[in-house]
C-alpha atoms as a PDB file:
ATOM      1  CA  UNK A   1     109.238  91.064  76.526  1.00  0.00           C
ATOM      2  CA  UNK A   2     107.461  89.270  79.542  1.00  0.00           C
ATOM      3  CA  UNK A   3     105.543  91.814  81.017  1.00  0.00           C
ATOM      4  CA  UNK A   4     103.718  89.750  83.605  1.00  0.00           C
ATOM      5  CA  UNK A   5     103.753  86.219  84.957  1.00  0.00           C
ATOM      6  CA  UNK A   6     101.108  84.034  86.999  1.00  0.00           C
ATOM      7  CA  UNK A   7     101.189  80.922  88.224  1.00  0.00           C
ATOM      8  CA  UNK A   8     101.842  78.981  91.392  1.00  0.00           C
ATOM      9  CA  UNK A   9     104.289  80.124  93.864  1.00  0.00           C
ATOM     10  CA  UNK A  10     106.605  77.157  94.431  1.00  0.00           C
ATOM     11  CA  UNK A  11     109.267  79.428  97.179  1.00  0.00           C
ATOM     12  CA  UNK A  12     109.877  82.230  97.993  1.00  0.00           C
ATOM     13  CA  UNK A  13     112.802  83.790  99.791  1.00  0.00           C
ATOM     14  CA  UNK A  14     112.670  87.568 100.467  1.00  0.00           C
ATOM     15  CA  UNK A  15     114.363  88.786  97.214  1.00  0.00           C
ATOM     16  CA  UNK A  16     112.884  85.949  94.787  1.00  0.00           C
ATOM     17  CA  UNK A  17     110.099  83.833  93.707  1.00  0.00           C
ATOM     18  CA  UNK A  18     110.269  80.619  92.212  1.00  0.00           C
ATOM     19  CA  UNK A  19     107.017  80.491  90.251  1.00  0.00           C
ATOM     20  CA  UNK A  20     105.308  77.870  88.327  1.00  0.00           C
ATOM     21  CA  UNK A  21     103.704  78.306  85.211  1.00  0.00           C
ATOM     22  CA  UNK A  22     103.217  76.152  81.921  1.00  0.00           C
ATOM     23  CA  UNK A  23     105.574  73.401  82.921  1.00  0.00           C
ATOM     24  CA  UNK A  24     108.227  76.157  83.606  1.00  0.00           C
ATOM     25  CA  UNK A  25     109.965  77.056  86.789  1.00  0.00           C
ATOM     26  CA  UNK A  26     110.693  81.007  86.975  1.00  0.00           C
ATOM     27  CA  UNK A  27     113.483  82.196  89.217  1.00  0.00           C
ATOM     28  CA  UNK A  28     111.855  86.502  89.564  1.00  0.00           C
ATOM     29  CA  UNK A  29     113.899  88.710  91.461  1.00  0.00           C
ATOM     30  CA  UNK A  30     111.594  90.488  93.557  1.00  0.00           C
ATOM     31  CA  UNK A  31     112.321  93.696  96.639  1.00  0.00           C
ATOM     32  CA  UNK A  32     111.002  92.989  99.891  1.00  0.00           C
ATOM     33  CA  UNK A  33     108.018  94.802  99.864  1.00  0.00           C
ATOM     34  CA  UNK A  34     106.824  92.689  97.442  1.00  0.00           C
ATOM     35  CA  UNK A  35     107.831  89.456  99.269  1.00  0.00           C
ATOM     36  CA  UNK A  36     105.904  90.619 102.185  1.00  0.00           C
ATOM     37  CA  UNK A  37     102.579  90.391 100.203  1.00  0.00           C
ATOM     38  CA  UNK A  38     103.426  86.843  98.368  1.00  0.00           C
ATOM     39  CA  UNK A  39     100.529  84.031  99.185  1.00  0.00           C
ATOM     40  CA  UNK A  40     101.577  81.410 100.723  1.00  0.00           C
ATOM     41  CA  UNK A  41     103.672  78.446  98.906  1.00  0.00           C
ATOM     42  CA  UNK A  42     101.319  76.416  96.669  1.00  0.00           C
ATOM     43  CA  UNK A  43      98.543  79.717  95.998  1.00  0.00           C
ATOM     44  CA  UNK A  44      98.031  81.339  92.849  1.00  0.00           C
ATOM     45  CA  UNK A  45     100.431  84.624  92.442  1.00  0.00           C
ATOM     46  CA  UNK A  46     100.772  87.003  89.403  1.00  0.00           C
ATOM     47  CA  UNK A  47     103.439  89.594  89.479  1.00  0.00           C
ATOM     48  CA  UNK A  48     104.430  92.693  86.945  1.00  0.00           C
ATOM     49  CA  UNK A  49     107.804  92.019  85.233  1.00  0.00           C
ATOM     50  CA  UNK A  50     110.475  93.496  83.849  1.00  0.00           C
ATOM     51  CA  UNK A  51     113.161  91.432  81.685  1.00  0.00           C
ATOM     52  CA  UNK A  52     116.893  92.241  81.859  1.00  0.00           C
ATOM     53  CA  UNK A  53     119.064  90.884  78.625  1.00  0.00           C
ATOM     54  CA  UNK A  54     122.503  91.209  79.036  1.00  0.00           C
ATOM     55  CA  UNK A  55     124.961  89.112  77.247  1.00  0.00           C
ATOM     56  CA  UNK A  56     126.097  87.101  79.876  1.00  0.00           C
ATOM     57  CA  UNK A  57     122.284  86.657  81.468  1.00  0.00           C
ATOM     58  CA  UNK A  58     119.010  87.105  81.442  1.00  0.00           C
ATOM     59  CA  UNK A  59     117.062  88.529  84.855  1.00  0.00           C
ATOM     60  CA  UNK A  60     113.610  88.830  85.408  1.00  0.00           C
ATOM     61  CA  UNK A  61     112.097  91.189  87.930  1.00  0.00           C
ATOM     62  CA  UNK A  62     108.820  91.030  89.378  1.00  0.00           C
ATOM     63  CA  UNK A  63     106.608  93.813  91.722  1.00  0.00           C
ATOM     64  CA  UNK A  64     103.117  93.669  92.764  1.00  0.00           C
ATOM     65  CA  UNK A  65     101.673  96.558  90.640  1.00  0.00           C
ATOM     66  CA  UNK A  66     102.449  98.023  87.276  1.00  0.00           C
ATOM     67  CA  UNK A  67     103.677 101.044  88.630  1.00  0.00           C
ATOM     68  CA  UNK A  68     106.373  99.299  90.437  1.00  0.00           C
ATOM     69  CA  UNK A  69     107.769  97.629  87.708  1.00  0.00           C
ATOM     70  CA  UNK A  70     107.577 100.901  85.790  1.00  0.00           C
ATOM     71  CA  UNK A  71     109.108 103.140  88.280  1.00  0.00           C
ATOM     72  CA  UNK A  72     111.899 100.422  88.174  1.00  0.00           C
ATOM     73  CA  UNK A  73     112.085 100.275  84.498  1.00  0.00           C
ATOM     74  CA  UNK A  74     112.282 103.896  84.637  1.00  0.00           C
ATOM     75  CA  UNK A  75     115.045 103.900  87.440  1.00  0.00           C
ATOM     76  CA  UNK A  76     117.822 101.742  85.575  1.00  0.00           C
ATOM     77  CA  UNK A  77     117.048 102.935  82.389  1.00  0.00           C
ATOM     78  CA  UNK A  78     117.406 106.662  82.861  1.00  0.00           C
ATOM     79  CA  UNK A  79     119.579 106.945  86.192  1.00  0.00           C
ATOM     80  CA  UNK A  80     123.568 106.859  85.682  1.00  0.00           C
ATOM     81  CA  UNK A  81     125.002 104.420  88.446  1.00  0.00           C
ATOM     82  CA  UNK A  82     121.678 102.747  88.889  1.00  0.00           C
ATOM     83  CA  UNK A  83     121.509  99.106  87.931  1.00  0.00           C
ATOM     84  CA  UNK A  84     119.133  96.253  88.497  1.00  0.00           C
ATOM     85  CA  UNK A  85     120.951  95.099  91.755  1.00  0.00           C
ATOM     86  CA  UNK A  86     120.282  99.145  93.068  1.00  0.00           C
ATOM     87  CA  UNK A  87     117.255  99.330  91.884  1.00  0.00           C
ATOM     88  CA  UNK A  88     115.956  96.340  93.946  1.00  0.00           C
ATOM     89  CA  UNK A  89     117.627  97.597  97.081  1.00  0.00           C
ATOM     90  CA  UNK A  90     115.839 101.057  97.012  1.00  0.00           C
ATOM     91  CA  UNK A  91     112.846  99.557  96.270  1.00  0.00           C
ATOM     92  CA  UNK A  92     113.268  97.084  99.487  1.00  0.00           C
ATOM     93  CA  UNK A  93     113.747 100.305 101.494  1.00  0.00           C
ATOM     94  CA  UNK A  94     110.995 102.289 100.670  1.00  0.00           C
ATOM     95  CA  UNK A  95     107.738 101.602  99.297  1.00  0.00           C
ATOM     96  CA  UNK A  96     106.526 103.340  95.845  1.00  0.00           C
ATOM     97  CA  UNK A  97     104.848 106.117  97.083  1.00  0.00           C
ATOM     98  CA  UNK A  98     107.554 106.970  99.469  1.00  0.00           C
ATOM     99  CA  UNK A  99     110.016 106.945  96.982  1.00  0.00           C
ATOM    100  CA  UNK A 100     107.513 109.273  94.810  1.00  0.00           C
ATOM    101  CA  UNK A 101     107.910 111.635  97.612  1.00  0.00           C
ATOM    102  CA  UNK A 102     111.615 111.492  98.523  1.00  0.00           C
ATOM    103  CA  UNK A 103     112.279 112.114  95.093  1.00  0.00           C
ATOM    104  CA  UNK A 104     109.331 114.660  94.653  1.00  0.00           C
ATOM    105  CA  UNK A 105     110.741 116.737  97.437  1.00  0.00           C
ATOM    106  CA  UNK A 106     114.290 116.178  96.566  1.00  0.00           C
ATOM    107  CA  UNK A 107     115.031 114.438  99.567  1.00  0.00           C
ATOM    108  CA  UNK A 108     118.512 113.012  98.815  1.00  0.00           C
ATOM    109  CA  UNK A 109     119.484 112.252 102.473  1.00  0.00           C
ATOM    110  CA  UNK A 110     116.803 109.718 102.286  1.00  0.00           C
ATOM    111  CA  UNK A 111     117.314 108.125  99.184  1.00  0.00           C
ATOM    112  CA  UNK A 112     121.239 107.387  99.889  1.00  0.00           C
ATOM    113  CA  UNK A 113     120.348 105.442 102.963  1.00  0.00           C
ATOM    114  CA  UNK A 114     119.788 102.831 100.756  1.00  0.00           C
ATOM    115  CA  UNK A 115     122.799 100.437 100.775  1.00  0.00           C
ATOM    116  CA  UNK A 116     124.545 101.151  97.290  1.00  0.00           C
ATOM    117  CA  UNK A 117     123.370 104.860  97.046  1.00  0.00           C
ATOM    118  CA  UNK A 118     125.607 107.702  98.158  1.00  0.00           C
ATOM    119  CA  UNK A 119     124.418 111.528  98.316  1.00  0.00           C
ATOM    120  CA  UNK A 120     125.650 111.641  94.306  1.00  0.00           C
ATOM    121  CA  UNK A 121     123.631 108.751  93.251  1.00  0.00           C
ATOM    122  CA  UNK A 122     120.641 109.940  95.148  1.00  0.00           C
ATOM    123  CA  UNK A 123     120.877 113.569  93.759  1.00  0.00           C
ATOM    124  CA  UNK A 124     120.950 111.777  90.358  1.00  0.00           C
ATOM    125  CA  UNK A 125     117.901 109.813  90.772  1.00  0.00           C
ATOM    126  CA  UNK A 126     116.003 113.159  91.560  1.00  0.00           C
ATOM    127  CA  UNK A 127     117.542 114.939  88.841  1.00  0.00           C
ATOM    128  CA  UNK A 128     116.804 112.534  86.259  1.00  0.00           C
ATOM    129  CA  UNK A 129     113.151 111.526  87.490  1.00  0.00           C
ATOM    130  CA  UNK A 130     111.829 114.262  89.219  1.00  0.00           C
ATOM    131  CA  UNK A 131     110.163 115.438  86.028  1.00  0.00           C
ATOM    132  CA  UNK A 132     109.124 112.235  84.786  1.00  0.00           C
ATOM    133  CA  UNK A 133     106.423 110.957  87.919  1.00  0.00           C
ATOM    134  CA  UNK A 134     103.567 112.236  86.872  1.00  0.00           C
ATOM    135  CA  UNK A 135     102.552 108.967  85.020  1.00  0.00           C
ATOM    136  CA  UNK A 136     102.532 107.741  88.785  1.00  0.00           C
ATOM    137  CA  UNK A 137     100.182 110.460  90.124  1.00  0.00           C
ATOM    138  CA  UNK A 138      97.541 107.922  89.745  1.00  0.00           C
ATOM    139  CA  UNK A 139      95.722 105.986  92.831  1.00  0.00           C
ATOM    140  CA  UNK A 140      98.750 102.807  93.024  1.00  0.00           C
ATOM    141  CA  UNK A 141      97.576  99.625  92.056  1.00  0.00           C
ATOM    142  CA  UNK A 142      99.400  98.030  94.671  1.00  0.00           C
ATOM    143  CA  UNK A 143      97.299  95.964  96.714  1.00  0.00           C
ATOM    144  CA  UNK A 144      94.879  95.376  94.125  1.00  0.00           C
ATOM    145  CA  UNK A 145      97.853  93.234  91.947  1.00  0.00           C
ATOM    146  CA  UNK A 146      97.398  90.152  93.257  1.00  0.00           C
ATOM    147  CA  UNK A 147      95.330  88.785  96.374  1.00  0.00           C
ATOM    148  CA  UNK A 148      97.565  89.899  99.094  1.00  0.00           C
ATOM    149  CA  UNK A 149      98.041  87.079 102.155  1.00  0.00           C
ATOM    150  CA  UNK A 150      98.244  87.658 106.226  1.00  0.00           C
ATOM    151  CA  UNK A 151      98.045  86.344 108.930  1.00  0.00           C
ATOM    152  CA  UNK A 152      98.387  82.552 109.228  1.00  0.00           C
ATOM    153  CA  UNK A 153      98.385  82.438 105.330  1.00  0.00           C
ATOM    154  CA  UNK A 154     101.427  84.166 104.572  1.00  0.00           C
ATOM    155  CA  UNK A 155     104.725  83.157 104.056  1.00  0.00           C
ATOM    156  CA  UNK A 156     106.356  82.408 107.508  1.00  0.00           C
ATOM    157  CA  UNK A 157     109.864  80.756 108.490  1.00  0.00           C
ATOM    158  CA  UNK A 158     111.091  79.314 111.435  1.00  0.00           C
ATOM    159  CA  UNK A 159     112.316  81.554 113.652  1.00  0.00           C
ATOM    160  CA  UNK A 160     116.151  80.600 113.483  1.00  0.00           C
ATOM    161  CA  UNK A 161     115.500  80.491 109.705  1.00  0.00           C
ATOM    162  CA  UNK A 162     114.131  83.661 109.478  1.00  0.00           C
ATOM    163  CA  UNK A 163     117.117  84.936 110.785  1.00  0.00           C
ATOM    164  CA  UNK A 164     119.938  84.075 109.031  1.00  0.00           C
ATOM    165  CA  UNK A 165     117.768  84.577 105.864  1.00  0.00           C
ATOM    166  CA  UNK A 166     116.944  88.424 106.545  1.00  0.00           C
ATOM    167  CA  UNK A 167     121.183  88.647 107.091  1.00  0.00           C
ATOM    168  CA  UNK A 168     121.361  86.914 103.632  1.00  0.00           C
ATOM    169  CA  UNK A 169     119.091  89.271 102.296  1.00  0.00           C
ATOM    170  CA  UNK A 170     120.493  92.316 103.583  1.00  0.00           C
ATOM    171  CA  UNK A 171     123.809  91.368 102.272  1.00  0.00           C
ATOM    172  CA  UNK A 172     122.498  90.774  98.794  1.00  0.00           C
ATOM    173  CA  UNK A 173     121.103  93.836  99.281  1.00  0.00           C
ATOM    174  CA  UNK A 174     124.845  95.671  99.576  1.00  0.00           C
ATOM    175  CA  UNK A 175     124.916  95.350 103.493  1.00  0.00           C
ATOM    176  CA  UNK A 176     128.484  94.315 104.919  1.00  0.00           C
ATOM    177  CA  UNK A 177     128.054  90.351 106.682  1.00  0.00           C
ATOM    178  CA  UNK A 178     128.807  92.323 109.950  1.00  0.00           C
ATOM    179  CA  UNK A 179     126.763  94.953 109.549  1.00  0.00           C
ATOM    180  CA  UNK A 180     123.898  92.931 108.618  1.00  0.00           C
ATOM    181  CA  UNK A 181     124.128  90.542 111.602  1.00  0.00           C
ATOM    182  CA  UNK A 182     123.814  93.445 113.696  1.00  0.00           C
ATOM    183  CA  UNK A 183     121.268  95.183 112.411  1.00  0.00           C
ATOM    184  CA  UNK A 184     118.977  91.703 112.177  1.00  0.00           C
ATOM    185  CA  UNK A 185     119.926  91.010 115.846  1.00  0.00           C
ATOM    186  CA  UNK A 186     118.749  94.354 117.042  1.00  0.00           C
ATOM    187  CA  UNK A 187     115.717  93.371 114.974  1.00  0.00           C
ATOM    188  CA  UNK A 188     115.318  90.390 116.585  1.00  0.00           C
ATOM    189  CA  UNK A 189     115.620  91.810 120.443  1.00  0.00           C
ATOM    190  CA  UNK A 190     112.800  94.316 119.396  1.00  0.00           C
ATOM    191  CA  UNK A 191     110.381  92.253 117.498  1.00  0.00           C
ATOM    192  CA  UNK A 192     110.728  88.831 119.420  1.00  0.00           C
ATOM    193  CA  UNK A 193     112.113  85.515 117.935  1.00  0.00           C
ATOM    194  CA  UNK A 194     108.920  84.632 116.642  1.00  0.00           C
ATOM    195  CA  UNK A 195     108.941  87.558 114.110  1.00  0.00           C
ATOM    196  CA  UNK A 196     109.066  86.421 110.291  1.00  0.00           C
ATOM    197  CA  UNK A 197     111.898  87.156 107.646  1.00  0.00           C
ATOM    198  CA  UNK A 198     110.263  90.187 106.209  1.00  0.00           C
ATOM    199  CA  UNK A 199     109.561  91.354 109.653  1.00  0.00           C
ATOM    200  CA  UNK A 200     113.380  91.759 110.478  1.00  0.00           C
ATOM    201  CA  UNK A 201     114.231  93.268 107.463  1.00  0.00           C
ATOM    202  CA  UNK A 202     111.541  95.962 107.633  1.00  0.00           C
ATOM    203  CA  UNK A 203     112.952  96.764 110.730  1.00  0.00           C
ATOM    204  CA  UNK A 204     116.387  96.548 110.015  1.00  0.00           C
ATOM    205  CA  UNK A 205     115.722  98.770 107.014  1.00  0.00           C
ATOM    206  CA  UNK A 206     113.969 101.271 108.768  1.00  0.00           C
END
């Protein structure tokens, strides 16, 4: 099982990093959140992973922080309905800890916002992990994962680019092509057309 991976990040896009590491190319599906803290292309990057087998594949998934990758190892594995694909979404959505306290509280209505969760699927994800967070009641190791980037160092995309690259992410993400187009170009009006990819699709998650 690969349970981590460093190396150089040769692109990034934001649902996956193409990292370079002993003569190897690695294609890691990562959520937003995570792509919003990559270094910039060519820097040093280490990510938590989680490997997917399946017969017809093989996935790997990569998060800034152990407890990421464990809450999402802990998501598929236990929650009905809940694959990889789902997984990734509601982890775009919301970071950790919020997700900790939507499910903590019971808070279904916010959990099924997330594109591929209904009401059901949310109320399962708090039935079947509500009793098994307390392994995450420990200070997150988020930012301290890798050297997080900002500012000028951080991965940035034309504007134009950045664009139709949040609309391809929210559609990977479950979003309808329509839906997302509208929801990056109210994005757009309100953060300016300077704003980067993960930019838009912060907002047009929130």
């Amino acid at each position: 099982m690969i349970v981590t991976i460093e190396g150089i990040l040769e692109r990034a896009t934001p649902l996956t990093a193409i990292i370079s590491a002993g003569g190897l190319g690695y294609l890691v599906n990562i959520p937003v959140t995570t792509a919003a803290k990559l270094p910039s292309v060519g820097k040093s990057v280490k990510l938590h992973t989680h490997a997917v087998y399946r017969e017809d594949s093989q996935s790997l998934y990569g998060f800034a922080s152990e407890a990421e990758r464990d809450f999402f190892a802990l998501l598929i594995d236990k929650v009905s309905g809940v694959g990889p694909k789902v997984g990734i979404s509601m982890m775009s959505k919301l970071e950790l800890g919020s997700l900790i306290s939507a499910i903590s509280s019971g808070d279904a209505v916010l959990l099924a916002k997330t594109p591929g969760i209904g009401k059901k699927t949310a109320e399962r994800v708090i039935i079947e992990l509500k009793d098994k967070l307390l392994v995450f009641a420990k200070p997150s190791d988020t930012e301290t994962a890798f050297e997080l980037q900002s500012g000028p160092n951080s991965v940035t995309l034309p504007a134009p680019k950045a664009e139709d690259d949040a609309v391809a992410a929210l559609v990977a993400l479950g979003y309808k092509q329509t839906e997302a187009s509208k929801s990056i170009g109210k994005a757009v009006q309100a953060l300016g057309p300077s704003a980067t990819t993960e930019q838009l699709i912060k907002a047009a998650l929130s």
